[in-house]
Structures are given as structure tokens and as C-alpha cells.
Protein backbone atom coordinates (compact mmCIF):
# COMPACT_ATOMS: atom_id res chain seq x y z
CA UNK A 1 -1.10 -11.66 -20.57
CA UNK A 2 0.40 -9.09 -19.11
CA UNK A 3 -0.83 -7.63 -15.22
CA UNK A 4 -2.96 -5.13 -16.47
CA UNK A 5 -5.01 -7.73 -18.50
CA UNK A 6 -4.68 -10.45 -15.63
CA UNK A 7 -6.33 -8.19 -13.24
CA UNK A 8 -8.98 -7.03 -15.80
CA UNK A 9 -9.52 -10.81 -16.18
CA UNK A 10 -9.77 -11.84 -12.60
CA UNK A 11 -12.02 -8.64 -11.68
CA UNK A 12 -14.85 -9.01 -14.92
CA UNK A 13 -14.18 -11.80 -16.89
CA UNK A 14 -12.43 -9.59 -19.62
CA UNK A 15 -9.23 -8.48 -20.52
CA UNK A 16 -10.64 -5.58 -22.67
CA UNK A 17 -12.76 -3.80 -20.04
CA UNK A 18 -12.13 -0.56 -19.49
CA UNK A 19 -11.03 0.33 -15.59
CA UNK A 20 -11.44 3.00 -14.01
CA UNK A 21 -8.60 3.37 -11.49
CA UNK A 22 -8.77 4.77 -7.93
CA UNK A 23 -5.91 5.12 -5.62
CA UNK A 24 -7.72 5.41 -2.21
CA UNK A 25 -4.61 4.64 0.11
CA UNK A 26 -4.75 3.29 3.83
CA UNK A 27 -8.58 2.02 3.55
CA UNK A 28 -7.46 0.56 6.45
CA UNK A 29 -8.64 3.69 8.06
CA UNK A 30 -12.10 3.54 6.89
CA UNK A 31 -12.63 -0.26 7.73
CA UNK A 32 -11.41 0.65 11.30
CA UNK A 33 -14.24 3.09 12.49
CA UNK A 34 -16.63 2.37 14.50
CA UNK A 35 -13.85 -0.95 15.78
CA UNK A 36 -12.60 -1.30 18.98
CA UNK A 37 -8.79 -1.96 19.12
CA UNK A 38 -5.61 -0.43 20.60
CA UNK A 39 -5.31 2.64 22.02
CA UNK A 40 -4.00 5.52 19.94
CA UNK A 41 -4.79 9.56 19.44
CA UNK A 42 -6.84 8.79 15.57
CA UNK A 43 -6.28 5.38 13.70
CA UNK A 44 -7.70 7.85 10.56
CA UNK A 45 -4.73 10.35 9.29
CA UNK A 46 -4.53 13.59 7.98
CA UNK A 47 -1.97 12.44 5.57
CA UNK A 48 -2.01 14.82 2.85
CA UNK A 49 1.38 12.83 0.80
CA UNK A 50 -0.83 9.41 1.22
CA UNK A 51 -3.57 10.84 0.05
CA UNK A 52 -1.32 11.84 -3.42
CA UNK A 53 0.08 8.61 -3.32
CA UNK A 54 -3.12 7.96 -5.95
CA UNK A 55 -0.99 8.93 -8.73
CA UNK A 56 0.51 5.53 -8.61
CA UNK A 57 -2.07 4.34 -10.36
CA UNK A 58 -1.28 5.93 -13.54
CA UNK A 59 1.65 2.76 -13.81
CA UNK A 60 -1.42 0.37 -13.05
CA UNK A 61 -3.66 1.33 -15.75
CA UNK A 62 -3.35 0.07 -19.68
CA UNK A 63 -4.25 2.88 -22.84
CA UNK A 64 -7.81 3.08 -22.82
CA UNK A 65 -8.48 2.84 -18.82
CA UNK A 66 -9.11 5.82 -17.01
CA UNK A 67 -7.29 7.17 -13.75
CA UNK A 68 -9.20 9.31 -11.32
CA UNK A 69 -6.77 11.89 -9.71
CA UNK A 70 -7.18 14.20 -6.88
CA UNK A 71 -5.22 16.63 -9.51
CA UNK A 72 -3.54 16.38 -12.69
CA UNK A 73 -0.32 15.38 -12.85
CA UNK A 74 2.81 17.43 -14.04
CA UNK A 75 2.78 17.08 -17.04
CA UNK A 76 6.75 16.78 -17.73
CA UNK A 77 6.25 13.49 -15.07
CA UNK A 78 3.59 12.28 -17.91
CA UNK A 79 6.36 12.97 -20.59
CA UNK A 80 9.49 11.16 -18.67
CA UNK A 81 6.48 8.05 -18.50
CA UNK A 82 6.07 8.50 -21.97
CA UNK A 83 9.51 8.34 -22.96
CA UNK A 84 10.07 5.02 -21.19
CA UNK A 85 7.10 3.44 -23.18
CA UNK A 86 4.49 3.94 -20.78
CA UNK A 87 0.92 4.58 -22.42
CA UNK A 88 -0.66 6.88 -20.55
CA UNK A 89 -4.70 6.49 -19.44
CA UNK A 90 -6.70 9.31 -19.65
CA UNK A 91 -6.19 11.03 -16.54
CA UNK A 92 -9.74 12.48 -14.59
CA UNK A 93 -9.76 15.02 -11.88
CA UNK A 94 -12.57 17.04 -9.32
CA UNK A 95 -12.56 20.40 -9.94
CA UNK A 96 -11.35 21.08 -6.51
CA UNK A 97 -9.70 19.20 -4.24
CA UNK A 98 -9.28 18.91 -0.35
CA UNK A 99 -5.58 17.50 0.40
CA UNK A 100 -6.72 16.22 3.61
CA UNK A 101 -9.45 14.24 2.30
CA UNK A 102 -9.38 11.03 0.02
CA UNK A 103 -9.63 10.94 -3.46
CA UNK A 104 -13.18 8.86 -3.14
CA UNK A 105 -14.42 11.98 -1.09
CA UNK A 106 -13.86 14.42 -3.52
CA UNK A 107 -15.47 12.59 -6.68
CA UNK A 108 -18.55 12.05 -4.16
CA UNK A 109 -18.39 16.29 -4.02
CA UNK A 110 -18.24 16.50 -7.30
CA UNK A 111 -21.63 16.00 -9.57
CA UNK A 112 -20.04 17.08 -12.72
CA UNK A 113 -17.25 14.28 -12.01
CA UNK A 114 -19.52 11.71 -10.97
CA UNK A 115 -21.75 11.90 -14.46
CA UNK A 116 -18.73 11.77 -16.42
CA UNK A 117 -17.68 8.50 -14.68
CA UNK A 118 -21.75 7.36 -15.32
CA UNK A 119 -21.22 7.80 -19.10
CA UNK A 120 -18.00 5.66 -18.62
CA UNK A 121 -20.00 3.33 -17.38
CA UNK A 122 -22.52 3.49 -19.88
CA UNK A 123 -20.16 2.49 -21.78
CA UNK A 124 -18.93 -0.60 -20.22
CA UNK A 125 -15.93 0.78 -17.92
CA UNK A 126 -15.97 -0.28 -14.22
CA UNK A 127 -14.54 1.15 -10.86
CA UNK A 128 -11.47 -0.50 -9.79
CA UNK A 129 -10.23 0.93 -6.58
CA UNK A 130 -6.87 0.51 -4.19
CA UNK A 131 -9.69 -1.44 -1.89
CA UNK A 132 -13.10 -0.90 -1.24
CA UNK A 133 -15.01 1.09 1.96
CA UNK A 134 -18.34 2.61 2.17
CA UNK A 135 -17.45 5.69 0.37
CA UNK A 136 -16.11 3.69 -2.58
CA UNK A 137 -19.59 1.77 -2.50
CA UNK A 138 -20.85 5.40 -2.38
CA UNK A 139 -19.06 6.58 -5.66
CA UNK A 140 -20.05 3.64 -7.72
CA UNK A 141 -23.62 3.78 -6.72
CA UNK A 142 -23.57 7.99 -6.93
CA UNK A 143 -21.90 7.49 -10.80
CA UNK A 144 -23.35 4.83 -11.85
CA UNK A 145 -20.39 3.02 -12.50
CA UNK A 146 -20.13 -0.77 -11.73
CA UNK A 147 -17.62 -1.65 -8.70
CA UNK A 148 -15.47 -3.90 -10.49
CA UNK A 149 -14.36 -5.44 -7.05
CA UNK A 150 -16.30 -7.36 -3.70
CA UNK A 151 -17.77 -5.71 -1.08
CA UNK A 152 -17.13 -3.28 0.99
CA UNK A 153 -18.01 -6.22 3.64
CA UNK A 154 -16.00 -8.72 2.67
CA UNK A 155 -13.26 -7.09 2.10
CA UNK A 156 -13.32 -5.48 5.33
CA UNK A 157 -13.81 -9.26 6.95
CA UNK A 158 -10.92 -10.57 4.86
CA UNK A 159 -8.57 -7.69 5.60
CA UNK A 160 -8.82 -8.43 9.22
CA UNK A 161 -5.81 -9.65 11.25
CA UNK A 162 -7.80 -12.25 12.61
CA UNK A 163 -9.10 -13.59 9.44
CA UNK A 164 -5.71 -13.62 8.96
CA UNK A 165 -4.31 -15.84 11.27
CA UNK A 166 -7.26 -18.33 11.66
CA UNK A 167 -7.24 -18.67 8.38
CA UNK A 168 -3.21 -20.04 8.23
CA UNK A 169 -4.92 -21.98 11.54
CA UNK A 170 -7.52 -23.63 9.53
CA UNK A 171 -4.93 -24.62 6.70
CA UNK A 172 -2.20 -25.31 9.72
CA UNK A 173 0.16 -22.85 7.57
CA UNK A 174 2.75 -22.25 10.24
CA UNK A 175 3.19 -19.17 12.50
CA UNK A 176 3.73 -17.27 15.28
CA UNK A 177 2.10 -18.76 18.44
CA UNK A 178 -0.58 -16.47 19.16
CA UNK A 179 -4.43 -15.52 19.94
CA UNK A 180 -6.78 -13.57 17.88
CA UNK A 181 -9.42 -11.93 20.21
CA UNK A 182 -13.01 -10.83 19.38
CA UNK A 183 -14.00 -9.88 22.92
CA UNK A 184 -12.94 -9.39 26.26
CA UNK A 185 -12.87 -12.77 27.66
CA UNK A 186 -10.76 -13.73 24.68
CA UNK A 187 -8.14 -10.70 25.55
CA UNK A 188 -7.76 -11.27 29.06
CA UNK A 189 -6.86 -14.95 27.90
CA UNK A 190 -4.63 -13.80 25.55
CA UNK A 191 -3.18 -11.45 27.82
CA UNK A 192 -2.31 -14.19 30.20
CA UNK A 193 -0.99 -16.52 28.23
CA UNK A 194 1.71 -13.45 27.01
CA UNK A 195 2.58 -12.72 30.39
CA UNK A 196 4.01 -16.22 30.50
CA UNK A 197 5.96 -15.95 27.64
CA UNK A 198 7.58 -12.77 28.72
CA UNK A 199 7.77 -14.09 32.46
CA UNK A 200 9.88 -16.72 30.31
CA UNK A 201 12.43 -13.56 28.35
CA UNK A 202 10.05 -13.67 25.69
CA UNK A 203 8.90 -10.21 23.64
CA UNK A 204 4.99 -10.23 22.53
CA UNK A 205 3.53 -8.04 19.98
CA UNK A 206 -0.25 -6.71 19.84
CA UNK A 207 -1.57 -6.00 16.81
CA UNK A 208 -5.23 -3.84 15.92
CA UNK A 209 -6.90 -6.04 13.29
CA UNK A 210 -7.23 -3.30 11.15
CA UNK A 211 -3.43 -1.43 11.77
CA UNK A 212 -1.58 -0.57 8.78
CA UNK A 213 2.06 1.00 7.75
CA UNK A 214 3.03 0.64 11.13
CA UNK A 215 -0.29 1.98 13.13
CA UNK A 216 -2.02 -0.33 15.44
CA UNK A 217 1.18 -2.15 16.54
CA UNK A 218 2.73 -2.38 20.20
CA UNK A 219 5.81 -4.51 21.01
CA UNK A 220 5.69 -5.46 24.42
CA UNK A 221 8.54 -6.93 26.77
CA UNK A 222 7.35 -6.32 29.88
CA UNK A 223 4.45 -6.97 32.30
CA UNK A 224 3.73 -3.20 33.25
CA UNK A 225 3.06 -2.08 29.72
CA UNK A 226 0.88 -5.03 29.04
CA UNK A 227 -1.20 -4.21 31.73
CA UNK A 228 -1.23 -0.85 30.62
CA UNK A 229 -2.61 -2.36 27.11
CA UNK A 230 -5.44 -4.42 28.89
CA UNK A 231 -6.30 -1.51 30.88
CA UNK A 232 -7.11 0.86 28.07
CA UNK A 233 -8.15 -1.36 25.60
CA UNK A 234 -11.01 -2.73 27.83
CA UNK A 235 -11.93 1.06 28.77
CA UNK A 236 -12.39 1.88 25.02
CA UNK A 237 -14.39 -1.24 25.12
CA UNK A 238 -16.92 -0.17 28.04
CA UNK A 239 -16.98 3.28 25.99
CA UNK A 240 -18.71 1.65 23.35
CA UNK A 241 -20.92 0.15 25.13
CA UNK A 242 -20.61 -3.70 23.61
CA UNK A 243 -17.84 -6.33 23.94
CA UNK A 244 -16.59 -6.66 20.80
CA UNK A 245 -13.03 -5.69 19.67
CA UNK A 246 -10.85 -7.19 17.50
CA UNK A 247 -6.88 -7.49 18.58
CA UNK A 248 -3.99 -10.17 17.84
CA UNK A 249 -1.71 -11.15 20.36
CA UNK A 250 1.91 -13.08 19.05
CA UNK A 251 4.97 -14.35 20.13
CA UNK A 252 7.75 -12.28 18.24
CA UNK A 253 9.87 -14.16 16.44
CA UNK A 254 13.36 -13.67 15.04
CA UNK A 255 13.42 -13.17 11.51
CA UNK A 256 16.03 -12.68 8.60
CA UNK A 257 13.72 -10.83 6.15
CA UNK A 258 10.24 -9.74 5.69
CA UNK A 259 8.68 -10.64 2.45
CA UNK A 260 5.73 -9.59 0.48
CA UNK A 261 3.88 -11.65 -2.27
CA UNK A 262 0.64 -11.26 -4.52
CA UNK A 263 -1.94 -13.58 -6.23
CA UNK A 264 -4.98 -12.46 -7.99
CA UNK A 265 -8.05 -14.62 -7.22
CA UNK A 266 -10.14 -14.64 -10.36
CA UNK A 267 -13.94 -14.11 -9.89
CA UNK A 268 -14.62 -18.04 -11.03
CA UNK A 269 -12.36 -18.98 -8.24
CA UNK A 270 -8.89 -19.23 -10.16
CA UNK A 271 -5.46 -18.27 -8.74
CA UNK A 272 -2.45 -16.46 -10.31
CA UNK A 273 0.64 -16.15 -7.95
CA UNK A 274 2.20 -13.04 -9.51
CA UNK A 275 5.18 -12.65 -7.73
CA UNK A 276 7.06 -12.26 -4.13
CA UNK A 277 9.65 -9.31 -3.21
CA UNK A 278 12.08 -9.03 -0.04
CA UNK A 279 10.17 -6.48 1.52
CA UNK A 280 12.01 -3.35 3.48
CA UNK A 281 10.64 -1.89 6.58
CA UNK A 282 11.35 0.40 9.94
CA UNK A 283 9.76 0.15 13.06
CA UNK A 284 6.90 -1.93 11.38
CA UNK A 285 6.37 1.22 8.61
CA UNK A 286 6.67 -0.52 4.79
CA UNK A 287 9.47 1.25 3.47
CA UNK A 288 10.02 -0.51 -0.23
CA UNK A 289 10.83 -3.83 -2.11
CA UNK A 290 14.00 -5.40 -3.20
CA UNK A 291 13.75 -7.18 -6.30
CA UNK A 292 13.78 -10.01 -6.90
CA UNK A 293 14.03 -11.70 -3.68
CA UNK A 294 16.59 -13.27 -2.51
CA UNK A 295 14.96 -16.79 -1.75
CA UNK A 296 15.97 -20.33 -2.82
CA UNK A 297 13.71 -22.38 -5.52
CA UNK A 298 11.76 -24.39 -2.94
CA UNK A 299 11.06 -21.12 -0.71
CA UNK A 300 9.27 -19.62 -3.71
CA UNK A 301 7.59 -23.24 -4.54
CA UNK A 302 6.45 -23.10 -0.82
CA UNK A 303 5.00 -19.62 -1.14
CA UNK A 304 2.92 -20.94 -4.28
CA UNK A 305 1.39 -23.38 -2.85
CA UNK A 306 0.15 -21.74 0.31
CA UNK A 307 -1.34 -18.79 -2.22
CA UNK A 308 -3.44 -21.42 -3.83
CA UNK A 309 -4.70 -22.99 -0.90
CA UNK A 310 -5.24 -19.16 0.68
CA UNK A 311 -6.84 -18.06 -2.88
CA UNK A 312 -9.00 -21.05 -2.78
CA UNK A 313 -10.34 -20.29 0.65
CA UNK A 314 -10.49 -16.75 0.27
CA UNK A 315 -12.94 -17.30 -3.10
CA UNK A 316 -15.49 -19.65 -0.89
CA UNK A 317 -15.46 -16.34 1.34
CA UNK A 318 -16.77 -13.95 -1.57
CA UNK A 319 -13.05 -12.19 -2.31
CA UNK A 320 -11.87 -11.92 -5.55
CA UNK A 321 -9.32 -9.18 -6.77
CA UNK A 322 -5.64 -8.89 -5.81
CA UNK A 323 -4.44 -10.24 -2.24
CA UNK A 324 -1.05 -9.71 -1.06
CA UNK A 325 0.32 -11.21 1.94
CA UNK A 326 3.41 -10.38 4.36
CA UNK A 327 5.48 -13.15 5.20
CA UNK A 328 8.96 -13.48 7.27
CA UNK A 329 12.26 -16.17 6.81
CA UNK A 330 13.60 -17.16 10.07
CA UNK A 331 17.16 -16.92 10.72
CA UNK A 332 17.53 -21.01 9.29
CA UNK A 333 15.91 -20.20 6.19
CA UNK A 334 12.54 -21.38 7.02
CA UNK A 335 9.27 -19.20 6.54
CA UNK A 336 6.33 -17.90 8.55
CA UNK A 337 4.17 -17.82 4.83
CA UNK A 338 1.46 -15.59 6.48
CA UNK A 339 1.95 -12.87 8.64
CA UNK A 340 -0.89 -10.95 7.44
CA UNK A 341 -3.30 -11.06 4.24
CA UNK A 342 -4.17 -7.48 2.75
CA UNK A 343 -7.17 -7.22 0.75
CA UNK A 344 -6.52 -4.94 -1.52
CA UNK A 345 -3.85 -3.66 -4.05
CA UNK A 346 -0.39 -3.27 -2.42
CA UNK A 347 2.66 -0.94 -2.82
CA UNK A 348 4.29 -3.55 -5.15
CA UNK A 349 1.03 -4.32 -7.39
CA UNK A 350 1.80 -0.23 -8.96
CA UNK A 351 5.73 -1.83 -9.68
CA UNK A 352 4.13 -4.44 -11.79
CA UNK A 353 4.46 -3.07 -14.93
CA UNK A 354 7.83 -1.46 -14.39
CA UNK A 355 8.95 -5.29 -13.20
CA UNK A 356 7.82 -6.67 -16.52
CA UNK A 357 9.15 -4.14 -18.68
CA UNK A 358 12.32 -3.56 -17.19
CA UNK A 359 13.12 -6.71 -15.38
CA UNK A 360 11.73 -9.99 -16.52
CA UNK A 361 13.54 -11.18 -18.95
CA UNK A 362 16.66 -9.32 -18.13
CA UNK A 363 19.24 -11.36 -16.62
CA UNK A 364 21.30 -10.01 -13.72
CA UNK A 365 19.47 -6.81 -13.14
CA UNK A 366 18.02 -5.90 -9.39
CA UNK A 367 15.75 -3.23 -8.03
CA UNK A 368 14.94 -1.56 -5.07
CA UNK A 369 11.98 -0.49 -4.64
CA UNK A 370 12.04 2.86 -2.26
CA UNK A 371 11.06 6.21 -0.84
CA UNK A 372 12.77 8.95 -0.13
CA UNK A 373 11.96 11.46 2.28
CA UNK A 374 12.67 15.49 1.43
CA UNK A 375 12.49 18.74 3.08
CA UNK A 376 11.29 21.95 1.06
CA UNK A 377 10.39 25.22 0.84
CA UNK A 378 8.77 25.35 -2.31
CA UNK A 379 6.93 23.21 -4.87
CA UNK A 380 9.77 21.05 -7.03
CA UNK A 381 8.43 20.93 -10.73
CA UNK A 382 9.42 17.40 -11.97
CA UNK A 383 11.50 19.52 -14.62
CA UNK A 384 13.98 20.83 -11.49
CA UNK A 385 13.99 17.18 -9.94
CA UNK A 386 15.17 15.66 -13.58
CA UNK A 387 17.86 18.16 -13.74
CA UNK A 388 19.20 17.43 -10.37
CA UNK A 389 18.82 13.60 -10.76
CA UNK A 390 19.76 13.75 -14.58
CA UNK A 391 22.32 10.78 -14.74
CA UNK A 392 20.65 8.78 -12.21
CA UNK A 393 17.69 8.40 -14.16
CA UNK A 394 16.82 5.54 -15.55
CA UNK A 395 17.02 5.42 -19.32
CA UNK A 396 16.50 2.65 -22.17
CA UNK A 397 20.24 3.58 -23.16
CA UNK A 398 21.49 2.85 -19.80
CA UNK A 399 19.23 0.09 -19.04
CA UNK A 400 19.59 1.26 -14.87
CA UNK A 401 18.95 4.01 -12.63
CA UNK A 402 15.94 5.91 -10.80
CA UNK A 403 12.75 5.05 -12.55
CA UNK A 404 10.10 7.84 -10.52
CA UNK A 405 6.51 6.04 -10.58
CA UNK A 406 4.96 9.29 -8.55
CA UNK A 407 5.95 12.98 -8.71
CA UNK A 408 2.74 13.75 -6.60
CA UNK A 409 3.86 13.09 -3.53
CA UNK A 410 6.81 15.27 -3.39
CA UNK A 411 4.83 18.61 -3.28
CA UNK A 412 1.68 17.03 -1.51
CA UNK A 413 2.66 19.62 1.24
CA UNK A 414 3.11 22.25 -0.45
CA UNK A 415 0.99 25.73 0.70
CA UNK A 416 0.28 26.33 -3.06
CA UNK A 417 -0.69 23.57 -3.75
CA UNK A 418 -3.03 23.12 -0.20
CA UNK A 419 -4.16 26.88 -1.05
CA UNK A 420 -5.23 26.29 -5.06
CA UNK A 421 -6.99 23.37 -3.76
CA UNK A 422 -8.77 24.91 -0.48
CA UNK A 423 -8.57 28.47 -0.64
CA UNK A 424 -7.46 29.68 2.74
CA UNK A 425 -6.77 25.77 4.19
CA UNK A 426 -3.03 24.74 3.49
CA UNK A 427 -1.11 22.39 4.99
CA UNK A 428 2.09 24.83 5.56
CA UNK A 429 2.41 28.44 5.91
CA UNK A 430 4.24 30.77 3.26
CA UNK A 431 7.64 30.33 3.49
CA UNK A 432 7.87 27.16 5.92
CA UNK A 433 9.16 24.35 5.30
CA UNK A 434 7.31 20.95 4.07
CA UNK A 435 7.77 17.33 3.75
CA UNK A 436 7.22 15.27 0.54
CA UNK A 437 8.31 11.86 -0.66
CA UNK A 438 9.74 10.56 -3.83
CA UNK A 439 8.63 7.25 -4.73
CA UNK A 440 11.03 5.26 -7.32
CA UNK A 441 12.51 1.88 -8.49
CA UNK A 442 16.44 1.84 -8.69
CA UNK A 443 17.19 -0.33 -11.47
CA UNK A 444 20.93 -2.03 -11.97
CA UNK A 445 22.88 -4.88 -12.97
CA UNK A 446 24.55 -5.80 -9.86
CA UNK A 447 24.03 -5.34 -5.88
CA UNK A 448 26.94 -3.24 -5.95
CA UNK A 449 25.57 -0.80 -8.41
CA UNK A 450 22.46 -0.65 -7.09
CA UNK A 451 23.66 0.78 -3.53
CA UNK A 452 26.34 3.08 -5.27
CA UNK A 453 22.63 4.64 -6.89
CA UNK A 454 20.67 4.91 -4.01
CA UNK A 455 23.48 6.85 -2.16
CA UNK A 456 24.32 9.10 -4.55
CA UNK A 457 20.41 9.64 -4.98
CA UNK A 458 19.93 10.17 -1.18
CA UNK A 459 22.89 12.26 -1.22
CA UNK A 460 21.79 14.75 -4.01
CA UNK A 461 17.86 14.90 -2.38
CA UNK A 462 19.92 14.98 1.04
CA UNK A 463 21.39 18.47 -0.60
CA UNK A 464 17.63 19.96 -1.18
CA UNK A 465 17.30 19.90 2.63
CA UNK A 466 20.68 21.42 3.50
CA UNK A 467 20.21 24.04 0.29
CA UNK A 468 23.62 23.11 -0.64
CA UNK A 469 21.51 22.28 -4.28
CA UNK A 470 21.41 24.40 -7.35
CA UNK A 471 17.37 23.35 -6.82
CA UNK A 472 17.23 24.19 -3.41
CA UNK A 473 14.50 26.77 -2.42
């Protein structure tokens, strides 16, 4: 079986059903209201490129599954997909969309949309989101279209940092010495215990249970700013008027690489380790994968057996559905196998297709797995960026090069697009300048021409900025 038909398996039994795919990004955000943790101006984010980062999911879906989009795509993006062998799903969108709002929020405002994803499921499809919240809970029940996943509950319980880490506890998986804390008394432990390692020259890192892509993360190495932490963190707690809060204190350790790795845990309880990537990141922000990682035989063996034992555990809980799990190497080669579990779908699970298509099976190629950031002025039609980028594109004749998975994100920003969405709400002003992101796998067949890619890539999006480009605005 291929992914798309593993996941339909492990989610309803199947591997026929029909999906109906929803990219709802950083539900992170919606598990964390109403949770005490650290300090920080909004833990939920106006992001208007995460919230297009949906359109991965047209890469996760099979022919005959459906993709609900905040808008359609461009359609020369659909055609470059199609080229490569892609089938595309039908693609369903609101009929007006708010860029600062999720993609689950504007199906809910949307009755036309949500009885044409009741017939769906009339017809057997089912909702299969990034992870589920409330308002996913919301949709299916709104549609009438079955949530092919757990929870909103348990996947909020199981996301948690310190599920995480008692969990490894419980199955003495090694990590990190550290403390998870669910109230106050537990903190100012914690917090104690920290200032003795950093009395001792060590660093400590605090972590919100529900943080994500970098949010909800302090490293601390000294006593003042820990303090600081306490101080604010038990204020917030007074605020709301309980005890309860939900933080993780660590040593930091020294590490050689970051990983991340998937299993699916099958509703009956199965496990399918799917695969691990070196993952890349800055200042705690998930930046991309290299692939495949570079790990020795018995690392990977090791990383296989601690996803069954997790899988097993995490099905006795209620989860099933695709986990993914960060991991480290220390500097001798040994591994810290959880660092964090994530339930939900994960930045690699929308590479899985390209990985078997374009990888597996063919010796000596790598990938890496990126994003890269650009400044513009105006919207960049997918036509303009495969005219800039055209022979670092990734062909079947040339087996390597720059295989886009979303277009959306680069033009997120855009004022046309915020005002054809929102009428007079945009995100920048005529004329002013935007951020956007392209999201793509390099493909090559060595190390060496893999980074000669990604620099001349980052060099010819580097020229959009500095309007040195025949594309520039």
C-alpha cells in the first residue's frame, strides 16, 4: 500500500474511503486557549501564509478524495502536479474567505459548503483533518460528515508536552532530565531543581505544553530570567482564578541533529513506522527535512521499536491517526527517541508521496526538504515563478531539482488577494511590500548537488527581493 491507502486504513478500516482533506495548521493554537502556560503577547497567530499552508494537502490526497481549500489553487501549480504524475482530488472552496482565519472557520460560515460536504458524506466520504479542535468537531457535526479521526479531547491530551514526557517516563525511553508541571506546587519544584543545574553552568529550557514552531519556548541560563518566568507564569495563574497550568522544565542537552519520525496507529491498535528524516530548524522554528537521514542501521532499528511501544500506549489512550515525534542524536551518536509526540499530521506526512515516487527505490538520490522566504510587491502567478526557476525544476527527464508542493503560500500576503477575499480587510497596503514562502523538495543524486540547487534557488528568489529579476515587481 501506498501512504494514502495506509492512512485511509488506519483512520476507517478501508483503503477505498473517500477523505476529505483539511489542512488546519498550528491546532496547537486552538488546544492552547483557555491553558495556562508561558508568558507571551497571543499563543493564537494572525498568520495569514500558515493559514495557506492548507494547500499541502492536495500531495496528501489520492484521485477520488476531496481537498477543502480556503481558495482554489493556480491552476498552472495544478498542471506542473499533473505533469509529474500527481492525480489531482477534487479541490472544494468557501465562497469567501478570511486570510486571517482558518480554513475550518470558513467552511463553518459557509452553509452552501457545509451541505456539499453532507452529500459527501452521504456518500461514504469522511473528514480527515491536519488535527482535530472544537471547530473541526464543529464542521463535521454542522456537515454531516463523519470525523474520520479521535477526539478533539484526546488529541488535545496526547499532544501535550507532558503526555509527552511521562509517557517516555512510563516506558523509561531516555531523555532529558526534567519536570512536567500541572500546577503551582509542581513549578516552583521544578523551578528549584533548575536553579541548581544552572547554579552548576547548566542551560534549562521551559517549554508551554501546547508551544509549537518555535512559540512557547524559553532557554534559560540564568537565575534572574527564571525568576522572571516563575513570576509571570504564576500571575497568569492567579488571573485565572485556578491552579492549573501545564509547563515542562529540561535540562538542555547537546545535540548533533534533530530528527523527526512518523507511525500511523491503526484504529484496531496496529502500528506502521513510516519513516524518520534529519529534521532542520532555527531558534526552535521547524525549518525542513533532509532526506533520508543520515543515521546508522541500529539508530533507525532503535527508533522502531520505541514507535511500537509509543503506538501501543498511545491506542490504550483512544489515539489513532498519524503521530510524529521529534527526537535528537547526541554528539556520540546516541538518541534522545522522544523529545516531543505531535498528534496530528506533520510537515513531512504532505512529502510522503513525493518520497515514494521520487525517492524510494532510487539509489543515491537525497532531498531537502525546505522553505524559502520572499519579499514582494505583487502577486507571483506560478507561471512567472516556473520561468524564473525553469532549470531548477524538477523534471522526470532530469530525475532532480525543485519539486514545489505549495504555490499558496507565496502570495498569502498579497493585498489582492486579502482584498478579493475580505473586501476592504488586506493584509498589506497597495503598493507595499509582502512576505510569502515557497515550500519545495530539492531532489539530487549527491550531497554536493543538492547544495549547488538550493543556492542557486535562494539566489534567483534572493533576486525577487533586490528586483535585480526579470519577475521582480
Amino acid at each position: 500500500m501506498d501512504f494514502n491507502e495506509r492512512l485511509k486504513s488506519a483512520l476507517t478500516g478501508e483503503t477505498t474511503t473517500s477523505l476529505v482533506l483539511l489542512g488546519n495548521f498550528e491546532v496547537e493554537d486552538r488546544w492552547a486557549r483557555g491553558e495556562v502556560g508561558l508568558p507571551r503577547l497571543a499563543f493564537g497567530s494572525d498568520n495569514v501564509i500558515v493559514n495557506r499552508m492548507d494547500e499541502f494537502a492536495l500531495l496528501l490526497a489520492a484521485k477520488g478524495d476531496h481537498v477543502l481549500l480556503k481558495a482554489d489553487p493556480d491552476a498552472d501549480f495544478l498542471a506542473y502536479l499533473e505533469t509529474l504524475g500527481f492525480e489531482m482530488p477534487a479541490v472544494l472552496t468557501p465562497s469567501r474567505h478570511d486570510p486571517r482565519k482558518l480554513v475550518t472557520e470558513d467552511a463553518l460560515d459557509d452553509p452552501g459548503l457545509c451541505a456539499e460536504l453532507g452529500e459527501l458524506g452521504a456518500r461514504g466520504a469522511v473528514l480527515s483533518p491536519h488535527g482535530v479542535s472544537e471547530l473541526e468537531e464543529q464542521l463535521a457535526g454542522a456537515a454531516g460528515l463523519p470525523l474520520a479521526a479521535p477526539s478533539a479531547a484526546v488529541c488535545k491530551a496526547v499532544n501535550s508536552k507532558i503526555y509527552s514526557r511521562r509517557l517516555a517516563d512510563a516506558l523509561g525511553v531516555r531523555q532529558a532530565r526534567g519536570w512536567t508541571c500541572d500546577d503551582v506546587a509542581e513549578m516552583e519544584e521544578a523551578f528549584g531543581a533548575a536553579r541548581t543545574l544552572l547554579a552548576a553552568g547548566r542551560r534549562v529550557v521551559v517549554k508551554d505544553a501546547f508551544g509549537v514552531s518555535g512559540k512557547g519556548i524559553e532557554l534559560v541560563e540564568a537565575e534572574p530570567r527564571l525568576d522572571r518566568l516563575l513570576r509571570m507564569i504564576s500571575r497568569n495563574v492567579r488571573r485565572a482564578g485556578g491552579d492549573r497550568l501545564g509547563v515542562v522544565v529540561e535540562e538542555w542537552v547537546d545535540k548533533r541533529a534533530d530528527l523527526n519520525y512518523q507511525f500511523t496507529v491503526g484504529r484496531g491498535g496496529s502500528v506502521h513506522f513510516d519513516f524518520v528524516k534529519e529534521a532542520l530548524t532555527e531558534s526552535g522554528v521547524h525549518k525542513g527535512h533532509r532526506i533520508p537521514a543520515r543515521l546508522a542501521e541500529h539508530q533507525v532499528a532503535e527508533l522502531k521499536d520505541v514507535s511500537h511501544r509509543l503506538g501501543e500506549k498511545l491506542a490504550a489512550d483512544g489515539y489513532y491517526g498519524v503521530v510524529g515525534v521529534d527526537a535528537m542524536v547526541d554528539p556520540d551518536g546516541g538518541l534522545y527517541p522522544v523529545v516531543e509526540i505531535n498528534a496530528r499530521n506533520n510537515m513531512s506526512t504532505y512529502q510522503a508521496a513525493i518520497q515514494e515516487a521520487f525517492l524510494e527505490g532510487w539509489g543515491g538520490r537525497t532531498a531537502l526538504a525546505r522553505q524559502y522566504p520572499l519579499r514582494l510587491t505583487r502577486p507571483l502567478p506560478f507561471g512567472r515563478l516556473r520561468d524564473l526557476l525553469t532549470d531548477l525544476l524538477f523534471t522526470h527527464a532530469s530525475g532532480t531539482g525543485l519539486l514545489v508542493n505549495n504555490h499558496a503560500t507565496v502570495n498569502a500576503a498579497a493585498p489582492e488577494d486579502g482584498a478579493a477575499a475580505v473586501g476592504a480587510s488586506s493584509t498589506a497596503g497597495p503598493g507595499e511590500s509582502f512576505a510569502g514562502r515557497l515550500y519545495g523538495v530539492v531532489i539530487a543524486s549527491s550531497d554536493a548537488q543538492l547544495t549547488a540547487l538550493d543556492g542557486e534557488i535562494t539566489r534567483r528568489l534572493a533576486a525577487l527581493r533586490e528586483g535585480t529579476s526579470s519577475d521582480a515587481a
